[in-house]
Protein backbone atom coordinates (compact mmCIF):
# COMPACT_ATOMS: atom_id res chain seq x y z
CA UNK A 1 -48.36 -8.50 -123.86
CA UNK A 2 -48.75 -11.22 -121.43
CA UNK A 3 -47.35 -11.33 -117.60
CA UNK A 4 -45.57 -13.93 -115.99
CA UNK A 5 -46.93 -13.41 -112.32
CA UNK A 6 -44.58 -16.30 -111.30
CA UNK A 7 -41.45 -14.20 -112.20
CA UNK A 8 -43.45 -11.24 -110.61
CA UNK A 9 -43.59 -12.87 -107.30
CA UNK A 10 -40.18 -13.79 -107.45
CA UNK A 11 -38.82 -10.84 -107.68
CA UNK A 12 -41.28 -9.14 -105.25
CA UNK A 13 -39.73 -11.97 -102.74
CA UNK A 14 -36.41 -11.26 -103.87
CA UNK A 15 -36.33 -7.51 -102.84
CA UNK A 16 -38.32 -8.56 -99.46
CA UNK A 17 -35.33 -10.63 -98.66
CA UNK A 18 -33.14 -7.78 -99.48
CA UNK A 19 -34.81 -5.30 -97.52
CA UNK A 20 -34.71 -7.89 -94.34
CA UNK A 21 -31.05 -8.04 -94.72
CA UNK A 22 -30.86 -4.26 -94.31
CA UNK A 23 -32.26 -4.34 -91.88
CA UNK A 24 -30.97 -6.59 -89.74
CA UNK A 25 -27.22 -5.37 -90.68
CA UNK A 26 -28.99 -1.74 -89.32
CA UNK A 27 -30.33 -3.49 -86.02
CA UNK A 28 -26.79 -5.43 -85.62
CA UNK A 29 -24.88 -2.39 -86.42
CA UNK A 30 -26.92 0.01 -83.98
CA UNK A 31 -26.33 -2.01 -81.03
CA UNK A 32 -22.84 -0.87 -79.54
CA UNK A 33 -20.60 -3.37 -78.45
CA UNK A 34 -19.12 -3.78 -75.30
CA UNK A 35 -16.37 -6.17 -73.69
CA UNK A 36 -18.12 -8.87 -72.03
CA UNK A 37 -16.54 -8.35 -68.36
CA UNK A 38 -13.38 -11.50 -67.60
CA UNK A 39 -14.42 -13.67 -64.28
CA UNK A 40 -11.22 -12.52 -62.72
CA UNK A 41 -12.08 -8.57 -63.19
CA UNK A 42 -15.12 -8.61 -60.44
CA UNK A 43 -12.67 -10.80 -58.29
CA UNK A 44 -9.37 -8.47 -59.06
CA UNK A 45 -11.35 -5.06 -58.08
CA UNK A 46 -12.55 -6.85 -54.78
CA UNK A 47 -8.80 -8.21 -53.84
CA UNK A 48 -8.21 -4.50 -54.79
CA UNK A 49 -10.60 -2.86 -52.24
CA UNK A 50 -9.97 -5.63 -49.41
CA UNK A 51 -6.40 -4.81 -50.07
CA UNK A 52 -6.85 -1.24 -49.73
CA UNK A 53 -9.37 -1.58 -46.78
CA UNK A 54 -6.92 -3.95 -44.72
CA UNK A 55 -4.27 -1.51 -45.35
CA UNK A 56 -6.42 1.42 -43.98
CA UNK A 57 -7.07 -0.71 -41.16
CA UNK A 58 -3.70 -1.27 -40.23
CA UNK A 59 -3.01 2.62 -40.62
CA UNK A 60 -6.15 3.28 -38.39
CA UNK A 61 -4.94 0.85 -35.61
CA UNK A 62 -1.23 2.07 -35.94
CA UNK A 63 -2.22 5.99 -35.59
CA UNK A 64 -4.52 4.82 -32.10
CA UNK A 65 -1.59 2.82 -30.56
CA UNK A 66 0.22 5.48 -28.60
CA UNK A 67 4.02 5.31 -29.61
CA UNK A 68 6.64 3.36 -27.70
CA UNK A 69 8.89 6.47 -26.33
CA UNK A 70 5.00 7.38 -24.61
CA UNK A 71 4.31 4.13 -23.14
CA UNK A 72 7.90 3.77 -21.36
CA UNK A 73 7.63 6.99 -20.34
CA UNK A 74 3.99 6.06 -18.45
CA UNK A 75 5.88 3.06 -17.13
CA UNK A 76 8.50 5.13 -15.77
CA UNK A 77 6.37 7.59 -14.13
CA UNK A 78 4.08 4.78 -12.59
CA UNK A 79 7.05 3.19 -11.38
CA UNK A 80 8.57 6.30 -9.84
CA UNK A 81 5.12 6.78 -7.81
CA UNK A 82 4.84 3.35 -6.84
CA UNK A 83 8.58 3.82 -5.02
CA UNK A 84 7.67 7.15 -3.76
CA UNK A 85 4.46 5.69 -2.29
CA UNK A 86 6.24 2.60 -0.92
CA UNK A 87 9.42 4.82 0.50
CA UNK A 88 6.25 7.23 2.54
CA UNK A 89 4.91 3.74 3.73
CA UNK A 90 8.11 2.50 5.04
CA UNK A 91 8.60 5.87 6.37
CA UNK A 92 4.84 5.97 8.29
CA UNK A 93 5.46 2.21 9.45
CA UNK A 94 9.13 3.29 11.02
CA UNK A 95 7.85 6.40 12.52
CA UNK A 96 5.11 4.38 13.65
CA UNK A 97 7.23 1.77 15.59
CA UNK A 98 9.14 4.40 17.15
CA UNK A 99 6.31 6.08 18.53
CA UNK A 100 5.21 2.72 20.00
CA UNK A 101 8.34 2.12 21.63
CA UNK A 102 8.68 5.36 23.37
CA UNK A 103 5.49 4.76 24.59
CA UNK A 104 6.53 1.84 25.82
CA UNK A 105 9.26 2.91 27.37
CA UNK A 106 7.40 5.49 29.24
CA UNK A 107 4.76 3.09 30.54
CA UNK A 108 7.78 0.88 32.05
CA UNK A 109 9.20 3.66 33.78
CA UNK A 110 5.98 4.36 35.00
CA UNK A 111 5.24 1.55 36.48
CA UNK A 112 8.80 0.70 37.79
CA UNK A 113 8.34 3.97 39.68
CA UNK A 114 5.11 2.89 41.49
CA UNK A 115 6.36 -0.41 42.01
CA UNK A 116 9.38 0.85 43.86
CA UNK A 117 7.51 3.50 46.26
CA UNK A 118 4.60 0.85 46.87
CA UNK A 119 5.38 -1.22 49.54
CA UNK A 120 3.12 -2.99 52.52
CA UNK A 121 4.44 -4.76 54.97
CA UNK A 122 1.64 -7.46 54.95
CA UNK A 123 2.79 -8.60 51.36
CA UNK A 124 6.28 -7.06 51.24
CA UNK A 125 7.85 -10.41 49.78
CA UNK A 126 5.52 -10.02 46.90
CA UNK A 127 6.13 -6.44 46.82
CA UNK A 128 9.91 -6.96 46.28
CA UNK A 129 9.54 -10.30 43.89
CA UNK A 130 7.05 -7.79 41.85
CA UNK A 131 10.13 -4.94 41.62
CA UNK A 132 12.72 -7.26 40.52
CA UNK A 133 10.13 -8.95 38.12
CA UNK A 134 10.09 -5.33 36.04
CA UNK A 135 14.02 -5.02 36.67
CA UNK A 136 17.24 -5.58 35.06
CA UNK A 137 21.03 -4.53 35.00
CA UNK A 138 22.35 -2.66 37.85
CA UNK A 139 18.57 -1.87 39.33
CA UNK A 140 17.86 -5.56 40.09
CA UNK A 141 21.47 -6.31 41.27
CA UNK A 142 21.25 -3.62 43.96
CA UNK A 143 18.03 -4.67 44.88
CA UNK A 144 18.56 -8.47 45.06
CA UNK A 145 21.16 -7.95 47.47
CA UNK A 146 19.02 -5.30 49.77
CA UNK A 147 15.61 -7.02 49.66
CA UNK A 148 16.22 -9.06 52.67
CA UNK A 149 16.92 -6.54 55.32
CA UNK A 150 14.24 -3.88 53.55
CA UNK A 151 11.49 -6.60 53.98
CA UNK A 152 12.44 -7.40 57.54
CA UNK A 153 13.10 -3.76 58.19
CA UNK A 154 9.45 -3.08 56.54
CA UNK A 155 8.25 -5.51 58.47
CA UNK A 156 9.62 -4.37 62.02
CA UNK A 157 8.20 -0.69 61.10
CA UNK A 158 5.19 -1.67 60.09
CA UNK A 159 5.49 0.33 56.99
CA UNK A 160 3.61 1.27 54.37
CA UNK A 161 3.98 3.72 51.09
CA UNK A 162 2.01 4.08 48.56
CA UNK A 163 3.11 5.68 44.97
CA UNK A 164 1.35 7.72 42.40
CA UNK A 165 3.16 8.85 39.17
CA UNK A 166 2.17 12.53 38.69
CA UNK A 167 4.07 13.14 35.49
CA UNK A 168 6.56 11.61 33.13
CA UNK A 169 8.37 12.48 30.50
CA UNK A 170 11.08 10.92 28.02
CA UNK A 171 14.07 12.35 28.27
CA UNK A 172 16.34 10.44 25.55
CA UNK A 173 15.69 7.40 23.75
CA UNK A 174 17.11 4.53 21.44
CA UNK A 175 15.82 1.92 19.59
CA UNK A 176 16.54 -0.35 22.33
CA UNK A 177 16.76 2.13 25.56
CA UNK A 178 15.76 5.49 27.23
CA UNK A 179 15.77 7.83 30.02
CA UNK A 180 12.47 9.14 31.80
CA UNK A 181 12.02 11.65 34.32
CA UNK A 182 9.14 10.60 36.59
CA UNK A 183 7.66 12.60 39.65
CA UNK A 184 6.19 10.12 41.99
CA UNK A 185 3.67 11.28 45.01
CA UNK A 186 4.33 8.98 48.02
CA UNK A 187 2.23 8.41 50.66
CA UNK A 188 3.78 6.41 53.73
CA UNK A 189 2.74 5.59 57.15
CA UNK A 190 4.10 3.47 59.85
CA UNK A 191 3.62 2.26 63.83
CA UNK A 192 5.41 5.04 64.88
CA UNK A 193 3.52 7.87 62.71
CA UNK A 194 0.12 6.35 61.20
CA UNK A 195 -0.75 9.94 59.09
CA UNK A 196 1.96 11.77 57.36
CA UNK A 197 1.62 14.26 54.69
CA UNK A 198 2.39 12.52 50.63
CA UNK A 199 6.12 13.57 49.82
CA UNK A 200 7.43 14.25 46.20
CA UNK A 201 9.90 12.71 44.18
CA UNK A 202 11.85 12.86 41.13
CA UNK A 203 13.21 10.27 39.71
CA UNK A 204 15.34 9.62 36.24
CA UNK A 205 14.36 5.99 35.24
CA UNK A 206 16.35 4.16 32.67
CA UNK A 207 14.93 1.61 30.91
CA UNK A 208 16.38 -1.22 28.18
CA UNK A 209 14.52 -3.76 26.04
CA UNK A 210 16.07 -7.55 27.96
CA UNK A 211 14.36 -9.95 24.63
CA UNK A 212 10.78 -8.72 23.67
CA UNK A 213 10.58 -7.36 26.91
CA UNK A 214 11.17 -3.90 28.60
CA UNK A 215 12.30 -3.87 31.95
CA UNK A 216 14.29 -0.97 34.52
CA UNK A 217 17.66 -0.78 34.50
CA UNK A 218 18.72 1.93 36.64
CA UNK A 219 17.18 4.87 39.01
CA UNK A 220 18.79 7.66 40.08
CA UNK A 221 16.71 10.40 42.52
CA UNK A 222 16.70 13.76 41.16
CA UNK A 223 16.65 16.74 43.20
C-alpha cells in the first residue's frame, strides 16, 4: 500500500501547531494577573502621607507651645517683679535723697556755727558779710541790724575768736528744714587779755532750704 508523505507532513504540522497553542494558552494562563497601578494611586497615597505628616506636625508644634492660661500667668508674674523692683528703687532713691539732705543740713549748721564764733577784727566787715551770706529769716534780720556796732565794737577791742565745731548732731528734720545741736570750742583774745583759755558752747541751729540753697535761720544758745 502506498504512502502519501505529503498528507503525512501535513498532519505532523497540524498537531505541531496544536501543541504550540497549548502551550502558549499554559504560558498565558500561568502568569497571574495583576491591576496595572492608576497614575492618580502613587499621587493619592503621597497627598495621603503629606496629609497625615502635616497634621502630625501641627500636633507636634501645638503640644510644644505652652498653653495660654501659662503664658499670662508668666506675664503676670514678670510684671509683678518688675513693680516690686521699681517700687525698692524708688524707695532706695527717696531714702537716698533724704540722707543727702540731712547731711546737708548738718554741714550748714556746721559751718554757720564757725562762722558766727570766728571773728577778727582786721577783716571783721568780711567776717560779718560772710555770716549773713549763710543766713536767712530771723538770724540775718537780727544780725543786719547789730553788725554795725559789733564791728566797731570788735574793732575798738581788738578782738579776736576763733571757732571749732566739736560735735553735731540733727535733732529734727523736714524735707525742707531742721534743727542741729552743735558744740562749738571758742578761742578769743583781745588788747585787754591776749591768752585766754577756749570756752564751750552749745548751740541749737535751725536751718531751712531759701531756693536750691541751705542757709541758717535761727540760733538759740543752749545751756
Amino acid at each position: 500500500m502506498a504512502i502519501n508523505v505529503d498528507a503525512a507532513d501535513a498532519r505532523v504540522n497540524a498537531a505541531e501547531a496544536d501543541d504550540a497553542d497549548k502551550s502558549d494558552g499554559l504560558a498565558h494562563d500561568d502568569v497571574p494577573v495583576t491591576d496595572a497601578p492608576r497614575d492618580g494611586g502613587a499621587a493619592s497615597d503621597g497627598e495621603g502621607e503629606a496629609g497625615a505628616g502635616s497634621e502630625g506636625d501641627v500636633e507636634r508644634a501645638s503640644k510644644s507651645r505652652p498653653p495660654r492660661r501659662t503664658v499670662l500667668a508668666l506675664l503676670a508674674v514678670v510684671a509683678a517683679m518688675a513693680a516690686v523692683v521699681a517700687w525698692q528703687g524708688l524707695q532706695a532713691y527717696r531714702s537716698h535723697q533724704a540722707d543727702a539732705s540731712r547731711e546737708l543740713f548738718v554741714q550748714v549748721a556746721r559751718q554757720a556755727a564757725v562762722n558766727l564764733t570766728t571773728i577778727d577784727y582786721q577783716q571783721a566787715e568780711a567776717d560779718i558779710s560772710r555770716v549773713l551770706d549763710s543766713a536767712t529769716g530771723s538770724l540775718y534780720d537780727d544780725f543786719a541790724k547789730r553788725s554795725e556796732p559789733f564791728v566797731q565794737l570788735v574793732k575798738q577791742a581788738k578782738s579776736r575768736s576763733v571757732g571749732a565745731v566739736t560735735e553735731a548732731g540733727l535733732e529734727s528734720a523736714t524735707d525742707t528744714e531742721a534743727q542741729i545741736l552743735v558744740a562749738v570750742s571758742v578761742k578769743t583774745s583781745n588788747a585787754a587779755a591776749p591768752e585766754q583759755t577756749p570756752r564751750a558752747w552749745r548751740m541749737r541751729i535751725s536751718v531751712q532750704k531759701v531756693g536750691d540753697q541751705v542757709k541758717a535761720s535761727k540760733v538759740d544758745f543752749v545751756p
